[in-house]
C-alpha atoms as a PDB file:
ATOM      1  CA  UNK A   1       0.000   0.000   0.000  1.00  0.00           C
ATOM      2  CA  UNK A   2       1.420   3.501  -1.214  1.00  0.00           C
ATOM      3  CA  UNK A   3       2.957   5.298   1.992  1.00  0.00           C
ATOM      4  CA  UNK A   4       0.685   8.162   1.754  1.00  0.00           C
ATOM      5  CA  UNK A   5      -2.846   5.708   1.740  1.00  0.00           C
ATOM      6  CA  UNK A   6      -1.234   3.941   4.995  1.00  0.00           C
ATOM      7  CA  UNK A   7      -1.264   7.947   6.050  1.00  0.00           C
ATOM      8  CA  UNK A   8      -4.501   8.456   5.360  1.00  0.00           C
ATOM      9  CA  UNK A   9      -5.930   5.606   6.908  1.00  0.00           C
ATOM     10  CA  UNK A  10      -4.124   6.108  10.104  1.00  0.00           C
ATOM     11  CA  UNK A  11      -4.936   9.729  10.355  1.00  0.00           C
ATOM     12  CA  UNK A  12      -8.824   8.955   9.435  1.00  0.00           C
ATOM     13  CA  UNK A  13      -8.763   6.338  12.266  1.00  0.00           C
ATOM     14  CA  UNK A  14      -7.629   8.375  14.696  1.00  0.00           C
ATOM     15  CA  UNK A  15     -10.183  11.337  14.006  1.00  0.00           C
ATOM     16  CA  UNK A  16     -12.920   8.148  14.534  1.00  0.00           C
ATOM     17  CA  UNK A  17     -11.804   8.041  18.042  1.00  0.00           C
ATOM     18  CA  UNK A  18     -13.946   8.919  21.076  1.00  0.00           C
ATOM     19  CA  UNK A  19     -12.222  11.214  23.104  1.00  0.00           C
ATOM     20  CA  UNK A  20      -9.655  12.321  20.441  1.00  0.00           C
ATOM     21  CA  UNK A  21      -9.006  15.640  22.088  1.00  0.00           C
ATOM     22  CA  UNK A  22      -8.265  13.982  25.207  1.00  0.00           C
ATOM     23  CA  UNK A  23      -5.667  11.618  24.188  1.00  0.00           C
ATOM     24  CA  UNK A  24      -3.803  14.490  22.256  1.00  0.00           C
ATOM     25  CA  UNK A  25      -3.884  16.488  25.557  1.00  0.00           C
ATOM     26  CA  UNK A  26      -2.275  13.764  27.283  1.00  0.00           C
ATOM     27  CA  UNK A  27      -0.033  12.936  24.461  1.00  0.00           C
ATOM     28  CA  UNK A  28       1.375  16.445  24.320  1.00  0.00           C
ATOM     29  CA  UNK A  29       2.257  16.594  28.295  1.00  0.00           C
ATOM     30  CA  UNK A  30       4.367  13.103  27.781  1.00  0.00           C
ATOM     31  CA  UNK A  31       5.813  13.714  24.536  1.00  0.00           C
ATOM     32  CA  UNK A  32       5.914  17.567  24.111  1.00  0.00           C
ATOM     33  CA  UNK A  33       6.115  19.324  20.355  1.00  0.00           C
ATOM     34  CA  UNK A  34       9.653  19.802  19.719  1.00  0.00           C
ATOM     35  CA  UNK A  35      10.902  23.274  19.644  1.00  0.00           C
ATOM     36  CA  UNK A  36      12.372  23.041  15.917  1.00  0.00           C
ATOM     37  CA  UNK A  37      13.148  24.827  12.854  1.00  0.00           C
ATOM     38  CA  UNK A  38      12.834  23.732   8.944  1.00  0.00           C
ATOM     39  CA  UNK A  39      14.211  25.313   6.074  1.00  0.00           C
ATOM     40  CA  UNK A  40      10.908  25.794   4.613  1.00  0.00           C
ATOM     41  CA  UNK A  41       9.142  27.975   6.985  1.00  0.00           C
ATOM     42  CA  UNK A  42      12.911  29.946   7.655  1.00  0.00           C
ATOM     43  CA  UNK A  43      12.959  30.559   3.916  1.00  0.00           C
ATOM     44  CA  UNK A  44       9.253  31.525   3.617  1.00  0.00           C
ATOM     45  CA  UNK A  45       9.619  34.075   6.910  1.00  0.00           C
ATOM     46  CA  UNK A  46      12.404  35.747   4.477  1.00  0.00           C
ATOM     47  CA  UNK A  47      10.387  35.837   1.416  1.00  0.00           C
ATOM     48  CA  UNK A  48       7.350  37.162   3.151  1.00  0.00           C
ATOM     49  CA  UNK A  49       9.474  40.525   4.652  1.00  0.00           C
ATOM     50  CA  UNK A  50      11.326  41.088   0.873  1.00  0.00           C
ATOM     51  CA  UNK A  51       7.741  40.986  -0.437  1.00  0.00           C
ATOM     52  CA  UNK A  52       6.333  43.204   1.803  1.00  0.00           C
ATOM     53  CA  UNK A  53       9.489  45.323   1.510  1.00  0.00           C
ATOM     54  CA  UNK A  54       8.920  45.877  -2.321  1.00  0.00           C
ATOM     55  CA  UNK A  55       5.098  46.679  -1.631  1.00  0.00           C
ATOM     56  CA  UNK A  56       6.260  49.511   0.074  1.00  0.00           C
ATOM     57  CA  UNK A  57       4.917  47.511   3.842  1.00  0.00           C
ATOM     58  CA  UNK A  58       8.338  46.411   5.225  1.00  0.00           C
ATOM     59  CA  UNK A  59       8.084  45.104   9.077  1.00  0.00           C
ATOM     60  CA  UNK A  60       9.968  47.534  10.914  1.00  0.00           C
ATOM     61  CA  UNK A  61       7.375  49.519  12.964  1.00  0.00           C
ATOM     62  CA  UNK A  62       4.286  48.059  11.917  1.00  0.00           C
ATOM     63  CA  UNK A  63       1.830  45.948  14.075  1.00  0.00           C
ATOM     64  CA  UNK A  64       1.360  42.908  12.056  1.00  0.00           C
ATOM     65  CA  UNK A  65      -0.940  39.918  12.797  1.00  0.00           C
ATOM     66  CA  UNK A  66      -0.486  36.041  11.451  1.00  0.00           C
ATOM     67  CA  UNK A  67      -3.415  33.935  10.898  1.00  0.00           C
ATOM     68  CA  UNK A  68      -2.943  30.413  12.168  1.00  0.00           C
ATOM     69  CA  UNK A  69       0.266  30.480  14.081  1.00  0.00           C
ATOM     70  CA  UNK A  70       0.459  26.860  15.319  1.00  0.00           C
ATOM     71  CA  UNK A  71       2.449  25.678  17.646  1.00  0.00           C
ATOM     72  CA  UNK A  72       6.403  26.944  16.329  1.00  0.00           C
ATOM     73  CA  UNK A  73       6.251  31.084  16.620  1.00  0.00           C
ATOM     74  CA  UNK A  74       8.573  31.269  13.981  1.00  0.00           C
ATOM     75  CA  UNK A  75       7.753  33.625  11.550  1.00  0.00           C
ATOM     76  CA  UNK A  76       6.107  35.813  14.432  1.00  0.00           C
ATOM     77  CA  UNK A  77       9.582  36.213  16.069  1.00  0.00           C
ATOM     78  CA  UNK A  78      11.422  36.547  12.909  1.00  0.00           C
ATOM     79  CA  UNK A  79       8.787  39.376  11.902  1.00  0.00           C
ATOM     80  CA  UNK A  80       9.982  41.094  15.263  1.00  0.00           C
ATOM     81  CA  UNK A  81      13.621  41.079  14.610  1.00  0.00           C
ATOM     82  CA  UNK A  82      12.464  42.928  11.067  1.00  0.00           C
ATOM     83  CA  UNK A  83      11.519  45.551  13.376  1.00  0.00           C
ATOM     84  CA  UNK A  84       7.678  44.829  13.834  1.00  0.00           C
ATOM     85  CA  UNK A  85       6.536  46.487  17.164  1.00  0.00           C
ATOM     86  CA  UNK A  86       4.213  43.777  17.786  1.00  0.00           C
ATOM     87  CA  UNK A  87       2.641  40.931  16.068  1.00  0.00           C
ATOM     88  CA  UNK A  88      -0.960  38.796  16.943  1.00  0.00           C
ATOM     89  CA  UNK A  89      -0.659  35.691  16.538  1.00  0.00           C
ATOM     90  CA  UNK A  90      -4.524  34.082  15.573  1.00  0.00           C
ATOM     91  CA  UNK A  91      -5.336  30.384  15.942  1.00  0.00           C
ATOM     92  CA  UNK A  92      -8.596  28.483  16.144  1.00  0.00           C
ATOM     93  CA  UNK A  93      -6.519  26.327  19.086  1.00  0.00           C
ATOM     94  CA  UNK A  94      -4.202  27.096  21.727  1.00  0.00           C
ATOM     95  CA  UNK A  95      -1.415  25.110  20.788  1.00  0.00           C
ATOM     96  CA  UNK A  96       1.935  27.307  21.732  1.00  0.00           C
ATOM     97  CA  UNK A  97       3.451  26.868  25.425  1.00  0.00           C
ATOM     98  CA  UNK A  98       6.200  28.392  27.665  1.00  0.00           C
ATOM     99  CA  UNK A  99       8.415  25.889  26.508  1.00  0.00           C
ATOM    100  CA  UNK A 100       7.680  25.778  22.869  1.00  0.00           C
ATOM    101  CA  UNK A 101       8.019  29.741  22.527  1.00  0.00           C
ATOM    102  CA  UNK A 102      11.341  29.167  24.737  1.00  0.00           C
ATOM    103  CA  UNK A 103      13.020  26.871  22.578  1.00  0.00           C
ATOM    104  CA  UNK A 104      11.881  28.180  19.085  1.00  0.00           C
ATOM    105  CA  UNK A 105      13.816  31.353  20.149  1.00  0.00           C
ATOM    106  CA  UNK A 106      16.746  29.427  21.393  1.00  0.00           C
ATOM    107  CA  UNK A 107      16.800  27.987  18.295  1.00  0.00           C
ATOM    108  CA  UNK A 108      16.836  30.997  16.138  1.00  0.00           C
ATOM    109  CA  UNK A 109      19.372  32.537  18.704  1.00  0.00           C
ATOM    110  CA  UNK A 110      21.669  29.947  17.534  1.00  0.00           C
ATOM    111  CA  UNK A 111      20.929  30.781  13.780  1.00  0.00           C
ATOM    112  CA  UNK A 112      21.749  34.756  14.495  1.00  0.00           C
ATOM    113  CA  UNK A 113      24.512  35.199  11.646  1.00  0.00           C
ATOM    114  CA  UNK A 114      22.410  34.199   9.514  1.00  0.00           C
ATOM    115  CA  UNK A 115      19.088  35.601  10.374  1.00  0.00           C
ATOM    116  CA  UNK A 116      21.524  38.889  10.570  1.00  0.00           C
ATOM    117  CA  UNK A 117      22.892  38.590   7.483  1.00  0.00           C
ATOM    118  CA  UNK A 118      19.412  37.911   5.749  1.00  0.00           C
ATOM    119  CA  UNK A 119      17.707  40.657   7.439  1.00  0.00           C
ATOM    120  CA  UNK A 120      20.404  43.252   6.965  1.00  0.00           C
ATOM    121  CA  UNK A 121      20.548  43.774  10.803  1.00  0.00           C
ATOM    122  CA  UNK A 122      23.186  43.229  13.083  1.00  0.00           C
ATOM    123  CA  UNK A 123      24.032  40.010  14.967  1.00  0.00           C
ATOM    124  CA  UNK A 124      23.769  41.832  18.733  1.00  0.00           C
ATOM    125  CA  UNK A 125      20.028  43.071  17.630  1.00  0.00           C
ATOM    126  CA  UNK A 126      18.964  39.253  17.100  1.00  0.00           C
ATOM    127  CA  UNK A 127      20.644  37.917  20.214  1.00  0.00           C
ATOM    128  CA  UNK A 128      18.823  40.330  22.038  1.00  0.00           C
ATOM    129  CA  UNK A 129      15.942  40.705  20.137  1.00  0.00           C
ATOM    130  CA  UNK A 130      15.105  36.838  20.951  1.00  0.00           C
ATOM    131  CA  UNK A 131      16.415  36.827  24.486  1.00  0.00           C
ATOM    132  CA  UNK A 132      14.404  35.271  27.224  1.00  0.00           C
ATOM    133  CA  UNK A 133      14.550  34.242  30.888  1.00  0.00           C
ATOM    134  CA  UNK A 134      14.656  30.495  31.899  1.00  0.00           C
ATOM    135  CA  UNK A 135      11.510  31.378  33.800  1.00  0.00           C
ATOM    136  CA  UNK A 136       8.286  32.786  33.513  1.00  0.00           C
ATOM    137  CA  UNK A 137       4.925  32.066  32.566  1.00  0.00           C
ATOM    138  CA  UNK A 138       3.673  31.745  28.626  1.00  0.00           C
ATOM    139  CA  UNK A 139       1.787  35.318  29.098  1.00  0.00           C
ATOM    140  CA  UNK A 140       5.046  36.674  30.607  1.00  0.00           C
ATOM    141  CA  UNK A 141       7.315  35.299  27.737  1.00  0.00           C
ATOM    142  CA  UNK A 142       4.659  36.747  24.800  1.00  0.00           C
ATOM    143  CA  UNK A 143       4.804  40.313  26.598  1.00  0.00           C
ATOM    144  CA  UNK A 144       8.337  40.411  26.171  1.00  0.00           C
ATOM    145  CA  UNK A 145       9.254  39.261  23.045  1.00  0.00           C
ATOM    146  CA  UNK A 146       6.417  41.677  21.682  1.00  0.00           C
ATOM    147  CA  UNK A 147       3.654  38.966  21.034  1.00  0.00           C
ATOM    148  CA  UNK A 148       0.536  38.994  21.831  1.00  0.00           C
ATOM    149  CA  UNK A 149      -1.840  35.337  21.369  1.00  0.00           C
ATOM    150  CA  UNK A 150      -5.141  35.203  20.439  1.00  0.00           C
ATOM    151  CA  UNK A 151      -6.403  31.831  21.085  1.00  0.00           C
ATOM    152  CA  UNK A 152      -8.794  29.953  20.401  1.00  0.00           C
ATOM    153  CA  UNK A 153     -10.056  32.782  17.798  1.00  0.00           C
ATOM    154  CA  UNK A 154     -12.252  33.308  15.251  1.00  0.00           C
ATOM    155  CA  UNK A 155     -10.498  34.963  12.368  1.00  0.00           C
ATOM    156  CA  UNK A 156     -13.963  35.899  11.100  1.00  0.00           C
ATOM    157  CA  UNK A 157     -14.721  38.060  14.075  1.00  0.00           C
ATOM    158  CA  UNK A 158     -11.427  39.290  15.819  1.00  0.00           C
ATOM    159  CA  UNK A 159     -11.686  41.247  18.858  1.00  0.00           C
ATOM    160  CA  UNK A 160      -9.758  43.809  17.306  1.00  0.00           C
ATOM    161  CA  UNK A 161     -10.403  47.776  16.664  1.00  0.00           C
ATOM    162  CA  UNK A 162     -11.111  48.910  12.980  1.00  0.00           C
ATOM    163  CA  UNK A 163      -7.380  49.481  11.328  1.00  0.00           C
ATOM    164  CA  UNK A 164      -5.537  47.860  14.152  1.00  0.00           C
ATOM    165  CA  UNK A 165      -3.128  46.177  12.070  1.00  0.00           C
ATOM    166  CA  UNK A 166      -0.773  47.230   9.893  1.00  0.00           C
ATOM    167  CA  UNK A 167      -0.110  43.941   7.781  1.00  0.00           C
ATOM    168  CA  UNK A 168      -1.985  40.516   7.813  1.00  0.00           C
ATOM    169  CA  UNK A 169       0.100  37.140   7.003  1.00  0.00           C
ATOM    170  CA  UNK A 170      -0.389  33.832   6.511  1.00  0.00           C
ATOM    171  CA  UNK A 171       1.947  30.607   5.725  1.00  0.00           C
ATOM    172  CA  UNK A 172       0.383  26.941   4.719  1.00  0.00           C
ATOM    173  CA  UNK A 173      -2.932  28.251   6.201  1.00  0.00           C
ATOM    174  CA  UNK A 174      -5.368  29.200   3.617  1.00  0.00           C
ATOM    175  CA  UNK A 175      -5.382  25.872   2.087  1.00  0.00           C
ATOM    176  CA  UNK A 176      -6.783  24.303   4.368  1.00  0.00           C
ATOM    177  CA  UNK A 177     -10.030  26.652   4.761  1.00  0.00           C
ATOM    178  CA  UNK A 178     -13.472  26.365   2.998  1.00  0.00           C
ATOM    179  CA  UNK A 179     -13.700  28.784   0.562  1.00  0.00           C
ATOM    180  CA  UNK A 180     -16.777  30.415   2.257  1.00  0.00           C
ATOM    181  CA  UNK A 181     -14.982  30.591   5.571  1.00  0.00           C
ATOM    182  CA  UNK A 182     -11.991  32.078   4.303  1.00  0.00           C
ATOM    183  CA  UNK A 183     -14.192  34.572   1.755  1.00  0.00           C
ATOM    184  CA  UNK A 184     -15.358  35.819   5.363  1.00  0.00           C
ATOM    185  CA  UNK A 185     -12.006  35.651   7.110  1.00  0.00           C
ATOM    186  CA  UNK A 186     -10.691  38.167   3.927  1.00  0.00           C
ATOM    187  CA  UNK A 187     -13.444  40.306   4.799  1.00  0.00           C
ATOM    188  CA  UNK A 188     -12.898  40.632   8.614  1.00  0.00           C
ATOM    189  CA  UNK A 189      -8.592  41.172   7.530  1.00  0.00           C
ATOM    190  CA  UNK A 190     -10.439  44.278   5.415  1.00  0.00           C
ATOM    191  CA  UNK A 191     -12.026  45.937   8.413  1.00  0.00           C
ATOM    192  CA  UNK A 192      -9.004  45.613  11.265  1.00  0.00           C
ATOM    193  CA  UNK A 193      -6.176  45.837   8.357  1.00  0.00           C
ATOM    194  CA  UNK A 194      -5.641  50.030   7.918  1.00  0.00           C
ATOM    195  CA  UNK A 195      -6.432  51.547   4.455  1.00  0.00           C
ATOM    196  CA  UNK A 196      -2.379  52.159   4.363  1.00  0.00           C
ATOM    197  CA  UNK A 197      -1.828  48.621   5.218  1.00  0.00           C
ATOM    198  CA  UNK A 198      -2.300  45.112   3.182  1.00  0.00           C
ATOM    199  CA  UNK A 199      -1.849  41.509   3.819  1.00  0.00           C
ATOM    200  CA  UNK A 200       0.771  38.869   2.188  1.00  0.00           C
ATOM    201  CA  UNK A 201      -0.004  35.256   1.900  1.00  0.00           C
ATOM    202  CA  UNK A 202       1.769  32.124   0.919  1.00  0.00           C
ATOM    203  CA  UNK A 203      -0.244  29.431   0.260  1.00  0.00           C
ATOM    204  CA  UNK A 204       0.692  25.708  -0.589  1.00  0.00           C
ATOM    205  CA  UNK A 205      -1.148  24.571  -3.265  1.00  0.00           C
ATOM    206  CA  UNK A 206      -0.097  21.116  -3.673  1.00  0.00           C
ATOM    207  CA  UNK A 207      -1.653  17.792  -3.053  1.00  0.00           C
ATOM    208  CA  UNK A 208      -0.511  17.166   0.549  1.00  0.00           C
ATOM    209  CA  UNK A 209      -0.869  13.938   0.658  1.00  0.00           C
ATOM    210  CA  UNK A 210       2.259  14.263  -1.632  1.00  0.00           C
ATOM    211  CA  UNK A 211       4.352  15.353   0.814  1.00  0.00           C
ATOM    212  CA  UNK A 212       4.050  11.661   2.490  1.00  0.00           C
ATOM    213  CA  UNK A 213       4.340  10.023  -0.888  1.00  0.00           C
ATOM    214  CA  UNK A 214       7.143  11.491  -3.398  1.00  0.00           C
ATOM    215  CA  UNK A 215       5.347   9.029  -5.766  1.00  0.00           C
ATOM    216  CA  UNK A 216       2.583  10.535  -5.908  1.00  0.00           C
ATOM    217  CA  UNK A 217       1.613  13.846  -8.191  1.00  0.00           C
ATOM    218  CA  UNK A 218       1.415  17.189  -6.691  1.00  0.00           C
ATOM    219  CA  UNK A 219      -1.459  18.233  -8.310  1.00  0.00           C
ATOM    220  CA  UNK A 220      -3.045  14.487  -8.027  1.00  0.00           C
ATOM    221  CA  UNK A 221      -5.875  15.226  -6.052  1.00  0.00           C
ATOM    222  CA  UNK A 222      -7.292  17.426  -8.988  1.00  0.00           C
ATOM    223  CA  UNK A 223      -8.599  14.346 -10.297  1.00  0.00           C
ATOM    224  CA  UNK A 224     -11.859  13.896  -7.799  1.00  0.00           C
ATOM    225  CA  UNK A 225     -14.882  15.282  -7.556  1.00  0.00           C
ATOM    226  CA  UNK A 226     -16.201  17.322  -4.693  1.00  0.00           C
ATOM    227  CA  UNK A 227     -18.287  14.059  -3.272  1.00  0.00           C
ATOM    228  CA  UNK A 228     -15.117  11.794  -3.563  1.00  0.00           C
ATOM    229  CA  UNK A 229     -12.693  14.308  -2.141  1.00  0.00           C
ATOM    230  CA  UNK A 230     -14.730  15.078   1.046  1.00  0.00           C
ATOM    231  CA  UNK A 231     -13.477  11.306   1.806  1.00  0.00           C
ATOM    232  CA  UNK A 232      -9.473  12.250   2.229  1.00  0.00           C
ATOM    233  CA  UNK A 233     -10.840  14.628   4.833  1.00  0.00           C
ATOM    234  CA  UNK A 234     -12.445  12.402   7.652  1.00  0.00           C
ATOM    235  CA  UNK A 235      -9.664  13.786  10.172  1.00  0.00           C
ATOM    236  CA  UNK A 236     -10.879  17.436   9.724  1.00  0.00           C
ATOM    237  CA  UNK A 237      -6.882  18.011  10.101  1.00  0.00           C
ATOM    238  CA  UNK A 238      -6.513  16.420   6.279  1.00  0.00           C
ATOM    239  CA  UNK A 239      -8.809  19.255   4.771  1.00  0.00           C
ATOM    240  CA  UNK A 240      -7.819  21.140   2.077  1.00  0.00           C
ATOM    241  CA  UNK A 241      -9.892  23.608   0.006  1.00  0.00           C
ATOM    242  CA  UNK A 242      -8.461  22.660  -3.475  1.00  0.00           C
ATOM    243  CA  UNK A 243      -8.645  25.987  -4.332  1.00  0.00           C
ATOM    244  CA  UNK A 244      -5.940  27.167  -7.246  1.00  0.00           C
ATOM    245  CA  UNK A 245      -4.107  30.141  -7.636  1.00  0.00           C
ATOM    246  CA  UNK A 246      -6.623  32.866  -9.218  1.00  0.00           C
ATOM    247  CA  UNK A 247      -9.444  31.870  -6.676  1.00  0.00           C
ATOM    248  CA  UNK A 248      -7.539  32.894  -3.896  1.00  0.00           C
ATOM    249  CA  UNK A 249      -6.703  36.577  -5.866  1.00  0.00           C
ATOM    250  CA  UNK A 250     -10.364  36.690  -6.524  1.00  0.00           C
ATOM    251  CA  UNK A 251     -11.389  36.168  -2.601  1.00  0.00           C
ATOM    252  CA  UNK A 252      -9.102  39.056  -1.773  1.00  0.00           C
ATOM    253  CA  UNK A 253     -10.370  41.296  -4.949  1.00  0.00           C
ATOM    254  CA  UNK A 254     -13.909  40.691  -3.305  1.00  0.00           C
ATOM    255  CA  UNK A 255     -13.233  41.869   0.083  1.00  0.00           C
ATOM    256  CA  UNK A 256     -11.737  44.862  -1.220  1.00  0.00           C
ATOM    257  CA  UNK A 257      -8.134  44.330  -1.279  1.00  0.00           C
ATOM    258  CA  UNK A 258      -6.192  44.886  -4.660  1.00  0.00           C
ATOM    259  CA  UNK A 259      -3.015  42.481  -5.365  1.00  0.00           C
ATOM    260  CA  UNK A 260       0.007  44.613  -5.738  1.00  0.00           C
ATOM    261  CA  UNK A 261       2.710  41.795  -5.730  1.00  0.00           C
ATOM    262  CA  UNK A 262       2.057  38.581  -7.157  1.00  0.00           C
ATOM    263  CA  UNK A 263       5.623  36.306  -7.495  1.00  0.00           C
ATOM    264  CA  UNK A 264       3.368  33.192  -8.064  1.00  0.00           C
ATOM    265  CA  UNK A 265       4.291  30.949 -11.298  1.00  0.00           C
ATOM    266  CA  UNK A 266       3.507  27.467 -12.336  1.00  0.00           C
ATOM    267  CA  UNK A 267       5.349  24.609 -11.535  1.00  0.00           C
ATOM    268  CA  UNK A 268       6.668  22.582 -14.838  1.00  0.00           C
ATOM    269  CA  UNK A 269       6.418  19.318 -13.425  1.00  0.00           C
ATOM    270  CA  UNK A 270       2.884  20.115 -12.389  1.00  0.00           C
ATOM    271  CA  UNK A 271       2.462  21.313 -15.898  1.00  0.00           C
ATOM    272  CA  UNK A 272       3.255  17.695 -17.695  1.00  0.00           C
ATOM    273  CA  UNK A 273       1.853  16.002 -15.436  1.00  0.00           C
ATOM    274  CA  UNK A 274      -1.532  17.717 -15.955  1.00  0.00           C
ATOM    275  CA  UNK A 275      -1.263  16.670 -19.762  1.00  0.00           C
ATOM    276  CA  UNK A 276      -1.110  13.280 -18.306  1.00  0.00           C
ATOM    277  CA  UNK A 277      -3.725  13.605 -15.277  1.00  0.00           C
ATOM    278  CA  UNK A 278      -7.831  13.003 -16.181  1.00  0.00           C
ATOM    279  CA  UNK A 279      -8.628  16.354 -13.869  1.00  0.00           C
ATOM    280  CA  UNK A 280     -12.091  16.793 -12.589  1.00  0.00           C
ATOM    281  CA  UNK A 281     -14.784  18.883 -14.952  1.00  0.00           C
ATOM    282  CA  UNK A 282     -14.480  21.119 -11.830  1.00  0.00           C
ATOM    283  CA  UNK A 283     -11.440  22.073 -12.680  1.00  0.00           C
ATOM    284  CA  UNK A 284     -12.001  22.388 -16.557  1.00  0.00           C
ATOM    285  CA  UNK A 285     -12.437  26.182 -16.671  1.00  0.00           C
ATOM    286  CA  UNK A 286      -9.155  26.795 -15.390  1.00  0.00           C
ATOM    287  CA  UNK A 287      -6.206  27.271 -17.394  1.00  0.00           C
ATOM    288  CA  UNK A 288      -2.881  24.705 -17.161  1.00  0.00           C
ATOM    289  CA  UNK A 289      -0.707  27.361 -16.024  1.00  0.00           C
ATOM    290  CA  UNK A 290      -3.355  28.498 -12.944  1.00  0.00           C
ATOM    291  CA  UNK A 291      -3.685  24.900 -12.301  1.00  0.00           C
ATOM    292  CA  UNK A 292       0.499  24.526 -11.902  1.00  0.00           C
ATOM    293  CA  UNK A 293       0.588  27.197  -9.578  1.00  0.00           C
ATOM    294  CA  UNK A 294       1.795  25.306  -6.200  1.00  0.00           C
ATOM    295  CA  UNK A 295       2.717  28.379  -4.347  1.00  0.00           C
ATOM    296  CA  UNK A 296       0.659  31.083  -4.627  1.00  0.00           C
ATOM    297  CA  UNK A 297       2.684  34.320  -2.879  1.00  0.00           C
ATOM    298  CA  UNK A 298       1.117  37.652  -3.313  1.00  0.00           C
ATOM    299  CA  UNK A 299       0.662  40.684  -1.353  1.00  0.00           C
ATOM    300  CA  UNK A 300      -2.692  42.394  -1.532  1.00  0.00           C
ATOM    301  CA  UNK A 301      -3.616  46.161  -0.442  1.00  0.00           C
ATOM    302  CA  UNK A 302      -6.815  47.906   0.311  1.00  0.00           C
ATOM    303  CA  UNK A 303      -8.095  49.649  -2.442  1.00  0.00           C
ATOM    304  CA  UNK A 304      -7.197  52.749  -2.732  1.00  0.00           C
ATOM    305  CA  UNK A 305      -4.644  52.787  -0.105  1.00  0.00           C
ATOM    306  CA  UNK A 306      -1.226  54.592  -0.198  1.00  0.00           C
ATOM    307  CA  UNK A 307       2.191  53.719   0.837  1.00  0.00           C
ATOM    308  CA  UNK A 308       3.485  56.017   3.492  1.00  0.00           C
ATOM    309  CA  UNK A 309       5.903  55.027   5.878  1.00  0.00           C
ATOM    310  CA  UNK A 310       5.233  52.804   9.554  1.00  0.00           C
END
């Protein structure tokens, strides 16, 4: 049996489970999430600040706010050594911890030359940018580093002024939303993002279940229909949207924003192996080259807004 159906089958039995919640409580205070870094999310933390640097909405002195953190503060922290003055970070759970925001520092403590050299900041301003004391309580640690945690949230209705934020982001989130949820979640980014604002979004738009499988085609799951698809999802964890490239521009047209950096382009593999792939007559208005887009990475401003500084 392919590696990612084994996957599937033990994630969909575990979501069966009575009591579900419960046993990943107890699993998490016996085996903790480690406090680690990937290349992927480092290199995406670094993309997302250039972008917003050449849409005139750099970090430094802005108030930003990520939608679905999870449990490794990352980009949040990284966002604060740009210069941001403080960032939300927005989740549906409470997943981060004392120890978790701890050791994700640590971590990129030990990474300083070359967050430093990346960032165009000095090596002293990340050591002590991402300093923190052995002790202290979660709320304690989040004050000080600049953070402040909104969970569990609803992204649809934050509990946040009109224009409170400067800049809205996002990282392997919005793939995994129903379109209707995140048409509304766009909407309620309009009202607290400031007209001299915007948000920036990168979005994974591959089949995940290829990330478990090399074998398998990235854009494979384009080949079911809405009915059959719903059945990778039985572990609400598994969802994804399916949504391509241009839907996710259109969402953010619709609640008002305008894109004003889109470095989104297909992928080539994706591209043969859609000449290959019987897609789904959903997905037969769509062009190839929308289709191929596994990475969507745009930056999207309120209409009409302007681009003065923080």
């Amino acid at each position: 049996m392919p590696a990612w159906q084994l996957k599937f089958l033990r994630s969909s039995a575990f979501a069966l489970l009575p009591g579900r919640s419960w046993l990943r409580t107890v699993k998490r205070k016996f085996v903790p999430y480690p406090a680690q870094l990937d290349t992927a999310t480092l290199e995406n933390a670094f993309d997302m600040i250039a972008m917003l640097d050449s849409a005139g909405l750099h970090p430094r002195g802005r108030v930003l706010l990520e939608v679905g953190s999870g449990w490794r503060p990352i980009i949040p922290l990284l966002m604060r050594v740009a210069g941001a003055r403080r960032v939300y970070l927005v989740d549906t759970q409470r997943l981060l911890d004392a120890p978790l925001l701890r050791g994700i520092a640590d971590k990129l403590r030990e990474c300083a030359d070359v967050i430093a050299a990346r960032l165009a900041v000095g090596v002293v301003h990340v050591q002590s940018t991402l300093a923190c004391p052995r002790e202290g309580s979660l709320d304690d640690l989040l004050d000080g580093f600049g953070l402040s945690y909104l969970a569990p949230a609803d992204a649809t209705a934050l509990l946040l002024d009109d224009g409170a934020i400067d800049v809205a982001i996002s990282r392997a989130v919005l793939e995994h939303i129903p379109a209707p949820v995140l048409a509304r979640i766009f909407a309620e980014l309009r009202r607290v993002v400031k007209t001299s604002g915007g948000m920036c979004h990168i979005v994974d738009n591959s089949d995940h279940w290829s990330h478990v499988d090399a074998r398998l085609s990235r854009v494979n799951f384009l080949r079911y229909s809405d009915s059959r698809w719903r059945w990778f999802a039985i572990n609400p964890l598994d969802f994804q949207n399916r949504l391509r490239h241009s839907d996710y521009l259109r969402l953010a047209e619709r609640a008002g924003f305008g894109v004003t950096c889109d470095l989104s382009a297909p992928d080539t593999r994706a591209l043969s192996d859609l000449r290959q792939l019987s897609i789904d007559r959903k997905f037969s208005g769509y062009r190839p080259d929308d289709l191929a887009v596994l990475t969507s990475r745009f930056v999207a401003r309120p209409e009409g807004s302007s681009v003065p500084g923080p």
